[in-house]
C-alpha atoms as a PDB file:
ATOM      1  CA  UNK A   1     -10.101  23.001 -13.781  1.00  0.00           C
ATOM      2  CA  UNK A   2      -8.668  22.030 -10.168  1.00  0.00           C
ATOM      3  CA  UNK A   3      -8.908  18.445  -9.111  1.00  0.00           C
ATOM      4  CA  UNK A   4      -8.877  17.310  -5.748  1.00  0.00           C
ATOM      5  CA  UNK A   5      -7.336  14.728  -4.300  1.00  0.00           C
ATOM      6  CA  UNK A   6      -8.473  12.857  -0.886  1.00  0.00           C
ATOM      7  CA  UNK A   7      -5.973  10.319   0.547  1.00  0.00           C
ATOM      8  CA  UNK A   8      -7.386   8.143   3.531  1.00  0.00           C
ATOM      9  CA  UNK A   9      -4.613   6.671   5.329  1.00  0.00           C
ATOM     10  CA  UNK A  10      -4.159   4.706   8.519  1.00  0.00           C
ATOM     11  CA  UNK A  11      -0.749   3.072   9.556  1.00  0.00           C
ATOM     12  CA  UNK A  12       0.626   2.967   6.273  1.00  0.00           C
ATOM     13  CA  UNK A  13       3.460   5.095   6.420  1.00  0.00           C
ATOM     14  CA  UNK A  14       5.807   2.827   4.195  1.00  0.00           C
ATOM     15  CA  UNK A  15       3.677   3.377   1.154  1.00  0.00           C
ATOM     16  CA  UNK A  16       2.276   6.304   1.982  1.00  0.00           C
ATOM     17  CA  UNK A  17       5.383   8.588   0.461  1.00  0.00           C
ATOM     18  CA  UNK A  18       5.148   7.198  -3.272  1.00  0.00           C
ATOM     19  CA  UNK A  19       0.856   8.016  -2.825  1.00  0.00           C
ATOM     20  CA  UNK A  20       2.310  11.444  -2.023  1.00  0.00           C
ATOM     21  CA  UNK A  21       4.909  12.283  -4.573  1.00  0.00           C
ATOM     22  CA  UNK A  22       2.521  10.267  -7.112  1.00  0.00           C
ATOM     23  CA  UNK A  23      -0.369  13.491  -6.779  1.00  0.00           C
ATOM     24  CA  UNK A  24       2.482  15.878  -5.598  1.00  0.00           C
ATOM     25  CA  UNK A  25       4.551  14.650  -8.657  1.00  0.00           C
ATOM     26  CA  UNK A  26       1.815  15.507 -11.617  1.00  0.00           C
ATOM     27  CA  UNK A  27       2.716  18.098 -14.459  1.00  0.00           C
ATOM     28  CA  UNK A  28      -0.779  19.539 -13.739  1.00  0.00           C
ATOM     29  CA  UNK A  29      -0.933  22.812 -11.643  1.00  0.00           C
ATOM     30  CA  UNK A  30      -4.236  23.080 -10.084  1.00  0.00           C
ATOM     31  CA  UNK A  31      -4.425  20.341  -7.537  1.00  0.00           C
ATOM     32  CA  UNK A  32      -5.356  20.430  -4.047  1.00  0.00           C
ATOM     33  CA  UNK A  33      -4.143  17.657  -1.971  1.00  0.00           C
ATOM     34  CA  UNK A  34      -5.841  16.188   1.101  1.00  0.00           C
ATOM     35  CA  UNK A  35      -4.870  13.493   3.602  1.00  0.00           C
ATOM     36  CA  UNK A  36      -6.947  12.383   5.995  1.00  0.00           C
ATOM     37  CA  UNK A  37      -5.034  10.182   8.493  1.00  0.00           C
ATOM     38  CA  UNK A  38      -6.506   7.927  11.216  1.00  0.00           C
ATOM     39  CA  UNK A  39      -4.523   8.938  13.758  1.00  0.00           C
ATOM     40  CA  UNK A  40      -1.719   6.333  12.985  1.00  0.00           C
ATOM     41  CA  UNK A  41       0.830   5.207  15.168  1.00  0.00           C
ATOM     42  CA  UNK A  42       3.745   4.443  12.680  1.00  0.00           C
ATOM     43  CA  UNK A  43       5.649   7.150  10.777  1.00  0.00           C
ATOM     44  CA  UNK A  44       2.719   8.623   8.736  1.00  0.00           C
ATOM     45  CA  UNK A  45       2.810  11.441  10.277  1.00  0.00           C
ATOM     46  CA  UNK A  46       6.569  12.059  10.206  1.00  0.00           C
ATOM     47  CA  UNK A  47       5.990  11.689   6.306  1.00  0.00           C
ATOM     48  CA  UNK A  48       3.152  14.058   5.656  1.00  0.00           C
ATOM     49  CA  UNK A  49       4.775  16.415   7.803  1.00  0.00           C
ATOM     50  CA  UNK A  50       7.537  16.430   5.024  1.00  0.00           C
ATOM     51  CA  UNK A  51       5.158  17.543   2.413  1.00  0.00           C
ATOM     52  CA  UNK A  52       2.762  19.806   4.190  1.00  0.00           C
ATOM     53  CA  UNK A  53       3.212  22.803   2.331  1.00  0.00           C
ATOM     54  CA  UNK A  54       2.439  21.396  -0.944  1.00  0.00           C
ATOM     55  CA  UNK A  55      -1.005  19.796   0.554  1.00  0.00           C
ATOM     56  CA  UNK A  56      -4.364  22.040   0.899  1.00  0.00           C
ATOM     57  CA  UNK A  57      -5.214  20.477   3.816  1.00  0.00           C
ATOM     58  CA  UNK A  58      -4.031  17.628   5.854  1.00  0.00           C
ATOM     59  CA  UNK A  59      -4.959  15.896   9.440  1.00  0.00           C
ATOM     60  CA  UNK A  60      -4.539  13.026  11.947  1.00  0.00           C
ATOM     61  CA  UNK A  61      -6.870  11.871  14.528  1.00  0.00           C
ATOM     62  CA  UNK A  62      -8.688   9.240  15.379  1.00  0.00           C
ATOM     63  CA  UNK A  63     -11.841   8.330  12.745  1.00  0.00           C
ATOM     64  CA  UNK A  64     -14.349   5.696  12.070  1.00  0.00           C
ATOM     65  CA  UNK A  65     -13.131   3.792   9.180  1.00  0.00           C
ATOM     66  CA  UNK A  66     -11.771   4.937   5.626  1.00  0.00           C
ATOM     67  CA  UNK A  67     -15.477   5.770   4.384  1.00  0.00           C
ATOM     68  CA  UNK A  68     -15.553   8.589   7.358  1.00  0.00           C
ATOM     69  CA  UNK A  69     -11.951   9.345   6.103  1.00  0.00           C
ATOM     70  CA  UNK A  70     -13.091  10.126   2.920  1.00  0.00           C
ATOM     71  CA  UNK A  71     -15.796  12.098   3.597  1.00  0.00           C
ATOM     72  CA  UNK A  72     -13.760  14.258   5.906  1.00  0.00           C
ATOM     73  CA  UNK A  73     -11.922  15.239   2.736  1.00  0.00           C
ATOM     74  CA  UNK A  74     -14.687  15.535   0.958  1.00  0.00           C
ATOM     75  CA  UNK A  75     -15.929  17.888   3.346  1.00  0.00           C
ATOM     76  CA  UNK A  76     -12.799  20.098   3.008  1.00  0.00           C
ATOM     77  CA  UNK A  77     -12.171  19.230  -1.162  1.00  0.00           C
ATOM     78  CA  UNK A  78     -13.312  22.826  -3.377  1.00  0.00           C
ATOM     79  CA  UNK A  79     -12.193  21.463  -6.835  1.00  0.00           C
ATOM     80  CA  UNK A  80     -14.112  20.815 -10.534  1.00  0.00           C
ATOM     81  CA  UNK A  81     -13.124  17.335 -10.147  1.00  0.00           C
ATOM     82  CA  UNK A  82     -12.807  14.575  -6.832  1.00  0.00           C
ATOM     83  CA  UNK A  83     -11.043  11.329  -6.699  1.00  0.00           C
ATOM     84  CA  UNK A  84      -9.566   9.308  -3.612  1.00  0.00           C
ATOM     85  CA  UNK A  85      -6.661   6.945  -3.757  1.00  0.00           C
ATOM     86  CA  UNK A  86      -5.914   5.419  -0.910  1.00  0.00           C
ATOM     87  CA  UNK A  87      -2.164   5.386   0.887  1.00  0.00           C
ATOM     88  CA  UNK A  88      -0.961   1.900  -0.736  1.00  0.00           C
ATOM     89  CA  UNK A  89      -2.057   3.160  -4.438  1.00  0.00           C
ATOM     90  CA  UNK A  90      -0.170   5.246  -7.004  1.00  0.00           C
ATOM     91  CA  UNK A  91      -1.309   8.014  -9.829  1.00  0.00           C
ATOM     92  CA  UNK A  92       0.111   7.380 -13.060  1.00  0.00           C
ATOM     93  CA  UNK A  93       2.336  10.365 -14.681  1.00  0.00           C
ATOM     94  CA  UNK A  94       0.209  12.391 -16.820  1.00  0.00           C
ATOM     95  CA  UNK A  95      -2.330  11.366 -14.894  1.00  0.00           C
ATOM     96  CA  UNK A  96      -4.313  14.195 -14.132  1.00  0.00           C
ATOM     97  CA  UNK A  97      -3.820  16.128 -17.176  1.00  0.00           C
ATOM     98  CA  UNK A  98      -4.970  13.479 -19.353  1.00  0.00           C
ATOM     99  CA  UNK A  99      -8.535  13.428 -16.781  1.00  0.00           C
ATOM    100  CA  UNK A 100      -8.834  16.739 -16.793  1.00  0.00           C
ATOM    101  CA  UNK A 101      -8.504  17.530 -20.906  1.00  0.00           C
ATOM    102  CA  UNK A 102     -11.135  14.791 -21.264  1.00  0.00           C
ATOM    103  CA  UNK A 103     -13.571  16.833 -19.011  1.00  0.00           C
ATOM    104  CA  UNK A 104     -12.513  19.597 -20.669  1.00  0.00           C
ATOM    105  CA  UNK A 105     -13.281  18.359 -24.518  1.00  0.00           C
ATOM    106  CA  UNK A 106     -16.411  16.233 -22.835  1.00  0.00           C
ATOM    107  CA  UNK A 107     -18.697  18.765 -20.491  1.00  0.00           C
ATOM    108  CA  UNK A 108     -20.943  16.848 -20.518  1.00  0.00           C
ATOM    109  CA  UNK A 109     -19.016  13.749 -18.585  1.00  0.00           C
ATOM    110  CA  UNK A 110     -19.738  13.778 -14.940  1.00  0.00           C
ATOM    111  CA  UNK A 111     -17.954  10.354 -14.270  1.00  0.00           C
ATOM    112  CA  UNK A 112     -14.674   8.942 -15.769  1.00  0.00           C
ATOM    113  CA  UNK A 113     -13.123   5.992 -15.388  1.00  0.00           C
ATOM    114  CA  UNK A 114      -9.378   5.687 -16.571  1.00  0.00           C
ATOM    115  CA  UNK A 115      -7.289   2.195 -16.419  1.00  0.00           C
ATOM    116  CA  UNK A 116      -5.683   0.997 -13.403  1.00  0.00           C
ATOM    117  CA  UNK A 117      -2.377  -1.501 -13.586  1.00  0.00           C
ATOM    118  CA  UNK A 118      -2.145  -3.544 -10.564  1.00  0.00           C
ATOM    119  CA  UNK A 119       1.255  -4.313  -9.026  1.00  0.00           C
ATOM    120  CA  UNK A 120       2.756  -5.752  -5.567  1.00  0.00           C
ATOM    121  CA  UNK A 121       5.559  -7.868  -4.313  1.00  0.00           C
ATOM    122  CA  UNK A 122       5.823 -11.616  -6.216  1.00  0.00           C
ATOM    123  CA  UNK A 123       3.297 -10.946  -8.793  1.00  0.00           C
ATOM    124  CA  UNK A 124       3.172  -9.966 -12.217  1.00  0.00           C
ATOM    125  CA  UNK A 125       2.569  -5.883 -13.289  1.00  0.00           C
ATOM    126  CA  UNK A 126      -0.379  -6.323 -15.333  1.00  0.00           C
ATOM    127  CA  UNK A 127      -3.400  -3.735 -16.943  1.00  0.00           C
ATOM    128  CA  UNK A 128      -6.504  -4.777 -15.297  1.00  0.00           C
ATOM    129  CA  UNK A 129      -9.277  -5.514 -17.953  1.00  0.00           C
ATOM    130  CA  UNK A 130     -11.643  -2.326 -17.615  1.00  0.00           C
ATOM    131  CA  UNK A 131     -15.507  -2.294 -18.250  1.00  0.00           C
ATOM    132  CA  UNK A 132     -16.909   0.470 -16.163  1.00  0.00           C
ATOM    133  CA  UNK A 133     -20.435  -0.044 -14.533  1.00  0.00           C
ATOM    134  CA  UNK A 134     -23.267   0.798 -16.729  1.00  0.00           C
ATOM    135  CA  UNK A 135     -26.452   0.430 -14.748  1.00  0.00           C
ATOM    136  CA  UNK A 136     -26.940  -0.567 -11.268  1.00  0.00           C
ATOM    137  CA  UNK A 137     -27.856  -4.096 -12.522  1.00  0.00           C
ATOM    138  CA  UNK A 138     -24.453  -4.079 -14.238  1.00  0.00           C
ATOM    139  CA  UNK A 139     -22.768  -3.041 -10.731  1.00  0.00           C
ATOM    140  CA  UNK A 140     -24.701  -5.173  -8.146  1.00  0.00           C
ATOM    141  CA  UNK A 141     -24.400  -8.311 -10.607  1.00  0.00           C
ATOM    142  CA  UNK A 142     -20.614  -7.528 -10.240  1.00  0.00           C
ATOM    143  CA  UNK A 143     -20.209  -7.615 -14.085  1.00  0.00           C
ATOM    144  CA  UNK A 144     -18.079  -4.761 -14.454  1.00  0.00           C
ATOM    145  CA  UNK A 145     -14.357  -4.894 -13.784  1.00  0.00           C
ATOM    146  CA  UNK A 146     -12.832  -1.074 -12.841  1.00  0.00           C
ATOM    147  CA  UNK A 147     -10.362  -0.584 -10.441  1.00  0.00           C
ATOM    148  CA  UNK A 148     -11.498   2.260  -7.886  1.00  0.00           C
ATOM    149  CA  UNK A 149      -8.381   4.603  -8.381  1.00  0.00           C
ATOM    150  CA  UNK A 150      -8.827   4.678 -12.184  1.00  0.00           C
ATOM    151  CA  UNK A 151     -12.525   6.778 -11.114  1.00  0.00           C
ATOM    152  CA  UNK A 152     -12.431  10.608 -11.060  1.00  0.00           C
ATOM    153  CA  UNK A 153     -16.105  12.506 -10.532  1.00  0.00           C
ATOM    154  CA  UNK A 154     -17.533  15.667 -10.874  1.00  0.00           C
ATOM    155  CA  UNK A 155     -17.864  16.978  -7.382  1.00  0.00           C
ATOM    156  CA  UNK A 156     -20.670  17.869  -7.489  1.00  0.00           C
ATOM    157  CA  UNK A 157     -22.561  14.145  -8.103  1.00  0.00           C
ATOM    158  CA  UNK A 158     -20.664  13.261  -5.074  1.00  0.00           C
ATOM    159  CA  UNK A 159     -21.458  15.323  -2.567  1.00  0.00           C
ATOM    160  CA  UNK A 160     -23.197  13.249  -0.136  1.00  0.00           C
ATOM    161  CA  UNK A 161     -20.100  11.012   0.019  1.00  0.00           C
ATOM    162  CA  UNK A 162     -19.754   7.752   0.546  1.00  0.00           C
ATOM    163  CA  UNK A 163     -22.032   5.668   3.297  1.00  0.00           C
ATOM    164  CA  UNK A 164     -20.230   4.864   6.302  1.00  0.00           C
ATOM    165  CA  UNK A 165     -22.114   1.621   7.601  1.00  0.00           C
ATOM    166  CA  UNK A 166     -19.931   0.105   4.407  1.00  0.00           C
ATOM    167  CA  UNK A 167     -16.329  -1.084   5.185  1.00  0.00           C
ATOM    168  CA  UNK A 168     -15.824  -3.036   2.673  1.00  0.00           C
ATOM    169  CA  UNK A 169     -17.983  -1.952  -0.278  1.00  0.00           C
ATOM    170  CA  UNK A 170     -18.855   1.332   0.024  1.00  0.00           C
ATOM    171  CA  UNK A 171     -17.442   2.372  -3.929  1.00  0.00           C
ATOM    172  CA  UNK A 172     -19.481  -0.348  -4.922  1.00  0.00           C
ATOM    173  CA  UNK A 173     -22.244   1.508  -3.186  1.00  0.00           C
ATOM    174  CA  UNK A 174     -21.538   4.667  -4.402  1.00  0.00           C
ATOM    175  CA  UNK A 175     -21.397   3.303  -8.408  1.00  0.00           C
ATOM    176  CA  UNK A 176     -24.927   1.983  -7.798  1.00  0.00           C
ATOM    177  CA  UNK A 177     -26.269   4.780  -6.223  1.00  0.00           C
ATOM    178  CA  UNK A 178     -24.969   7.290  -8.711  1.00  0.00           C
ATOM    179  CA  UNK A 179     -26.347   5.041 -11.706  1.00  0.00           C
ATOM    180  CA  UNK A 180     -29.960   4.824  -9.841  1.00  0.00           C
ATOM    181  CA  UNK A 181     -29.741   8.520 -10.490  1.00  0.00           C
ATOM    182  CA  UNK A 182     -29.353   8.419 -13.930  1.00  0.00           C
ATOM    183  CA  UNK A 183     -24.968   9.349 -13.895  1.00  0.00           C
ATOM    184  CA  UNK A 184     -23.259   7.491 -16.605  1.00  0.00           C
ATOM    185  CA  UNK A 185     -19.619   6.128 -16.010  1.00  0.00           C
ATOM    186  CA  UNK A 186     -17.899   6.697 -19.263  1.00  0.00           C
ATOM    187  CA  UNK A 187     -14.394   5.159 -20.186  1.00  0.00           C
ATOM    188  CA  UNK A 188     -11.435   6.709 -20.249  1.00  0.00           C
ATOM    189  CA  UNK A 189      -8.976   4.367 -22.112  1.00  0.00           C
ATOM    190  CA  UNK A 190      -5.210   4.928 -20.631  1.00  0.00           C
ATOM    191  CA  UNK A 191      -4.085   3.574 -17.514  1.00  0.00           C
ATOM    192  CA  UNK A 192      -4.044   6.901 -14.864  1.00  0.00           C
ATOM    193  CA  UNK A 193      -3.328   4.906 -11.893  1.00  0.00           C
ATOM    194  CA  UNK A 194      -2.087   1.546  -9.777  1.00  0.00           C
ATOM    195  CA  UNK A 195      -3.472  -0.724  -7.624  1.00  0.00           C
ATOM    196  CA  UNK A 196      -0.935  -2.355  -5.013  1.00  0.00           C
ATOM    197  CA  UNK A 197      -1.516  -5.733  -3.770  1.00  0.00           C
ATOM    198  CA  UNK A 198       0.410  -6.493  -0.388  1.00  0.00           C
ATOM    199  CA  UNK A 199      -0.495  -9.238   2.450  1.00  0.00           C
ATOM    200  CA  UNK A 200      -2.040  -6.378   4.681  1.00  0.00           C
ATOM    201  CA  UNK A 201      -4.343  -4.573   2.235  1.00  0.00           C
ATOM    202  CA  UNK A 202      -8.015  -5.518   2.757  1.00  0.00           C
ATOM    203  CA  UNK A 203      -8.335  -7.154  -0.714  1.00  0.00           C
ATOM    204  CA  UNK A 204      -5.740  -9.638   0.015  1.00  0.00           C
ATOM    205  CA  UNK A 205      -5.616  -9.928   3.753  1.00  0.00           C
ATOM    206  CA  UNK A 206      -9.730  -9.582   4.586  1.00  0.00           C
ATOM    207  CA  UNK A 207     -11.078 -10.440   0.724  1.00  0.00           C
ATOM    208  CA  UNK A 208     -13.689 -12.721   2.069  1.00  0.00           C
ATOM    209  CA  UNK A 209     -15.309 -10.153   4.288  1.00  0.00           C
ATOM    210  CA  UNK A 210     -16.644  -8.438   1.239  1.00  0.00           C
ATOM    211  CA  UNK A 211     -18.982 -10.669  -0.336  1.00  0.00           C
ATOM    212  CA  UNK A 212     -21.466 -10.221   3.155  1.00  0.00           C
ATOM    213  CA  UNK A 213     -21.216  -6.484   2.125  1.00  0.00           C
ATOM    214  CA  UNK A 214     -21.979  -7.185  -1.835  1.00  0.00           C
ATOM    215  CA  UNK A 215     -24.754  -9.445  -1.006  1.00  0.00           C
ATOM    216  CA  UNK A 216     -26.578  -6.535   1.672  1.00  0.00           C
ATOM    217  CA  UNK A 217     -25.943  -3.654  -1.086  1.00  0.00           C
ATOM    218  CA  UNK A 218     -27.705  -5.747  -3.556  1.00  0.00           C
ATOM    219  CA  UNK A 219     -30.771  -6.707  -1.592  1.00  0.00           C
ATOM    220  CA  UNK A 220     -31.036  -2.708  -0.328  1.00  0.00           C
ATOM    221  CA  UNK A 221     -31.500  -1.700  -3.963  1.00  0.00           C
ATOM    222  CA  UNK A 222     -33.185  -4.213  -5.610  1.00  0.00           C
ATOM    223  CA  UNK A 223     -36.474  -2.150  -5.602  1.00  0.00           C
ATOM    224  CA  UNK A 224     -35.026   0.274  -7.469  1.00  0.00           C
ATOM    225  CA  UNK A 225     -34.216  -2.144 -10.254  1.00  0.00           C
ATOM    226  CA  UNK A 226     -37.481  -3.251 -12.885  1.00  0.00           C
ATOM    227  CA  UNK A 227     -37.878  -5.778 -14.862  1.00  0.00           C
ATOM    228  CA  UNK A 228     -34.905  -7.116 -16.716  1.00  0.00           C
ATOM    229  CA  UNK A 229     -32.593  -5.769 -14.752  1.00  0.00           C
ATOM    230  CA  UNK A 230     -34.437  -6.637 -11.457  1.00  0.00           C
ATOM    231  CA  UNK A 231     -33.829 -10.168 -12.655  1.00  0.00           C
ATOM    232  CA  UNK A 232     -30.009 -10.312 -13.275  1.00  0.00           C
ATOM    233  CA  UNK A 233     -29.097  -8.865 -10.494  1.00  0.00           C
ATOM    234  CA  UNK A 234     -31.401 -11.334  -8.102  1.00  0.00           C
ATOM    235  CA  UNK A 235     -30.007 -14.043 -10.127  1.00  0.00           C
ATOM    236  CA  UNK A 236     -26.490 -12.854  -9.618  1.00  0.00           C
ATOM    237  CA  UNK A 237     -27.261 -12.583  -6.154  1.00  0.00           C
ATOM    238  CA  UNK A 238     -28.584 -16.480  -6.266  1.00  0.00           C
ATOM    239  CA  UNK A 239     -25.326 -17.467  -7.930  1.00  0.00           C
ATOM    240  CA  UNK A 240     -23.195 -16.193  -5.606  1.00  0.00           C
ATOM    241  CA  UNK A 241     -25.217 -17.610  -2.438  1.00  0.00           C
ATOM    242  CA  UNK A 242     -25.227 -21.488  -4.571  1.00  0.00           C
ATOM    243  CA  UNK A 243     -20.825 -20.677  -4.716  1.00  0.00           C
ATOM    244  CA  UNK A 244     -20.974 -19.930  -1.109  1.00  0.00           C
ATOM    245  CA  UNK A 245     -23.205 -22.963  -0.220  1.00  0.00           C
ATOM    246  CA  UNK A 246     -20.497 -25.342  -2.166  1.00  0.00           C
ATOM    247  CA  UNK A 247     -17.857 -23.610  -0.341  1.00  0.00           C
ATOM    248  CA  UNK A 248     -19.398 -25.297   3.214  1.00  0.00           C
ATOM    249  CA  UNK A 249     -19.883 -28.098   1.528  1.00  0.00           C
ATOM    250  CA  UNK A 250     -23.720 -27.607   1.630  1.00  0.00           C
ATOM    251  CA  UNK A 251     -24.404 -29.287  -1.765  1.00  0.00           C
ATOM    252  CA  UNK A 252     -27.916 -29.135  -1.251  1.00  0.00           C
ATOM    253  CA  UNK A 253     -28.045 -25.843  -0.701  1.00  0.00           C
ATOM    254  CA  UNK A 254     -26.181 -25.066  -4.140  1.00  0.00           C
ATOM    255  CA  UNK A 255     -28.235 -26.823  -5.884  1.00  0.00           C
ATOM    256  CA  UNK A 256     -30.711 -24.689  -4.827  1.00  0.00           C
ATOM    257  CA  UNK A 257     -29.924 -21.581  -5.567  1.00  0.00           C
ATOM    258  CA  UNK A 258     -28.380 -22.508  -8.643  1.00  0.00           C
ATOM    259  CA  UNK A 259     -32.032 -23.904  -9.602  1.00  0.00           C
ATOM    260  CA  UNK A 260     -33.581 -20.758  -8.344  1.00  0.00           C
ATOM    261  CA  UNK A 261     -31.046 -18.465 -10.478  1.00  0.00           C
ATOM    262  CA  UNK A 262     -31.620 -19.912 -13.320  1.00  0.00           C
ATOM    263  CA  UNK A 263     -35.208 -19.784 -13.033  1.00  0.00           C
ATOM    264  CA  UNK A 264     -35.276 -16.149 -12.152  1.00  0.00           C
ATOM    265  CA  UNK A 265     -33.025 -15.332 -15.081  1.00  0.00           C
ATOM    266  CA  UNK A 266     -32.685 -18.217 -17.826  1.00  0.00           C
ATOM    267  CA  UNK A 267     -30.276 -15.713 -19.780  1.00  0.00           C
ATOM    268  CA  UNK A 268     -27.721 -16.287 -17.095  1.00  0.00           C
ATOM    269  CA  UNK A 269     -27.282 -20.107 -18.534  1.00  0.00           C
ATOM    270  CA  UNK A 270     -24.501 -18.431 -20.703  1.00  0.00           C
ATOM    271  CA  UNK A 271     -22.577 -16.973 -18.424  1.00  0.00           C
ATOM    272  CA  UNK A 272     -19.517 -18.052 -16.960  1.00  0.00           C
ATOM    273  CA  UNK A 273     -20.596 -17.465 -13.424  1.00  0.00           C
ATOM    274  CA  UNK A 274     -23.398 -19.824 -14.032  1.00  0.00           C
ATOM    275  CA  UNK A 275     -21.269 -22.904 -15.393  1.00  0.00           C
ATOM    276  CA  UNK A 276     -18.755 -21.919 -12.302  1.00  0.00           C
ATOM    277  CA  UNK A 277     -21.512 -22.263 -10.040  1.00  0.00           C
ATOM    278  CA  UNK A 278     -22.294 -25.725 -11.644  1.00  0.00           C
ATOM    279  CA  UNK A 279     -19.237 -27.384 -11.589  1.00  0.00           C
ATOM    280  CA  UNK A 280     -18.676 -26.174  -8.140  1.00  0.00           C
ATOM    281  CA  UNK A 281     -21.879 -27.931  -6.867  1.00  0.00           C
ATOM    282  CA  UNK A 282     -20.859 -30.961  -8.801  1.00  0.00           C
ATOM    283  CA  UNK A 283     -17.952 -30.947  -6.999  1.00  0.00           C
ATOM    284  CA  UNK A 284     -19.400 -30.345  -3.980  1.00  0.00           C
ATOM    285  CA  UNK A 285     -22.304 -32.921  -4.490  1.00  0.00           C
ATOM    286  CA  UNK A 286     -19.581 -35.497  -5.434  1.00  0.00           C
ATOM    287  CA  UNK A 287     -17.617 -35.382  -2.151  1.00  0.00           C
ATOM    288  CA  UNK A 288     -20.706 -35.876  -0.323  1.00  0.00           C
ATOM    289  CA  UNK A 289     -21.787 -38.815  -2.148  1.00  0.00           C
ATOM    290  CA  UNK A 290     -17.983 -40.481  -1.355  1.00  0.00           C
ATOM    291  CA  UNK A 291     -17.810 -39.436   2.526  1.00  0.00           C
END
């Protein structure tokens, strides 16, 4: 069972050698390695260079984004099995032949989802809690917690990539998409991989920038969603536009949609989100009424 292995990379030639030797590195023998670099202007290329006859493919030019990145590598990847990890992230030893013997013993998995421990400079190494998506609901109400490089996929469910117009979000994207269609996300419990945190990753250094992104995925698929599930995820979406509103400041405004979300979906009174959401427009409220 070959796996491949796209790595999107872009200027990040002082992590990119641990990515490298963290696929390269595997006690698994049928991997085909593929980097897809942006046409970077720091040593990337230097370090790929170094391992080029161990990788199935590799490239650098100019691109439009990570998504296109990935697709590019998509384009080229043959194996049973496709994952991406991007040039700041690390596989796990054992990794891969841990993935693949569950795919082996499980033919009928299309989608697995190992645990990810996230790491970086002046932080604590901890296991990130993992509860992979389980409908689309589940994934545009943001109630699932798994880490993107823990996620390996048949190729085949993935073979029209992931959309472009997304900078931010596009896994996200993908997770609802392939649940729409009826793929199931099942759990693979052993950590496989690590997330790095550092000031210039787009978690850390852009985080903001993806709730616009959330908030437009949601709304495109709603239609697909009936019923119950219709009605968590547009409450989710109304609890996240009341925590924005309080943000500004806009206490009105988060009453609002707090009103509206609980309306919609009267379950979501239990939720944490929802009691966030009211304390925050409390708060918010309160420092309007004392300016």
């Amino acid at each position: 069972m070959k796996i491949s292995i796209v790595t999107p990379s872009f200027n990040q030639g002082k992590f990119l050698e641990q990515t490298i030797q963290s696929v390269l590195g595997q006690d698994y023998e049928s991997i085909e390695y593929i980097i897809i670099d942006g046409g970077s202007t720091d040593d990337s290329v230097g370090v790929i260079r170094r391992y080029e006859k161990d990788l199935a493919y590799w490239i650098s030019e100019k691109d439009r984004g990570q998504a296109h990145a990935i697709n590019k590598g998509l384009e080229k990847a043959t194996g049973d099995i496709f994952a991406f990890i991007n040039s700041d992230d690390l596989y796990l030893p054992g990794a891969f032949r841990a993935v693949a013997e569950y795919f082996r013993e499980n033919p009928s998995c299309e989608w697995l989802c190992g645990e990810t421990i996230l790491f970086g400079p002046d932080r604590q190494t901890v296991l990130a809690p993992t509860r992979v998506p389980k409908t689309a609901a589940h994934a545009l109400s943001w109630a699932y917690s798994a880490a993107q490089p823990g996620m390996f996929w048949k190729r085949e469910i993935i073979k029209d990539g992931v959309q472009e117009r997304w900078r931010y979000c596009f896994d996200n994207e993908l997770y609802a998409r392939l649940l729409i269609r009826g793929h199931k996300c099942e759990y693979l419990p052993l950590p496989v991989a690590a997330y790095r945190y550092h000031a210039t990753s787009k978690t850390v250094a852009e985080g903001e920038l993806f709730d616009d992104e959330f908030d437009q995925i949601t709304e495109m698929y709603l239609k697909e969603l009936k019923g119950g599930q219709r009605r968590w995820a547009v409450g989710t979406l109304l609890l996240r536009r009341s925590f924005q509103a309080s943000q500004t400041g806009n206490a009105k405004a988060s009453a609002k949609f707090l009103l509206r979300s609980l309306m919609v979906y009267p379950a979501g009174i239990i939720s944490r989100p929802f009691w966030g959401c009211f304390r925050r427009a409390l708060k918010s409220g309160f420092v309007l009424l004392n300016n």
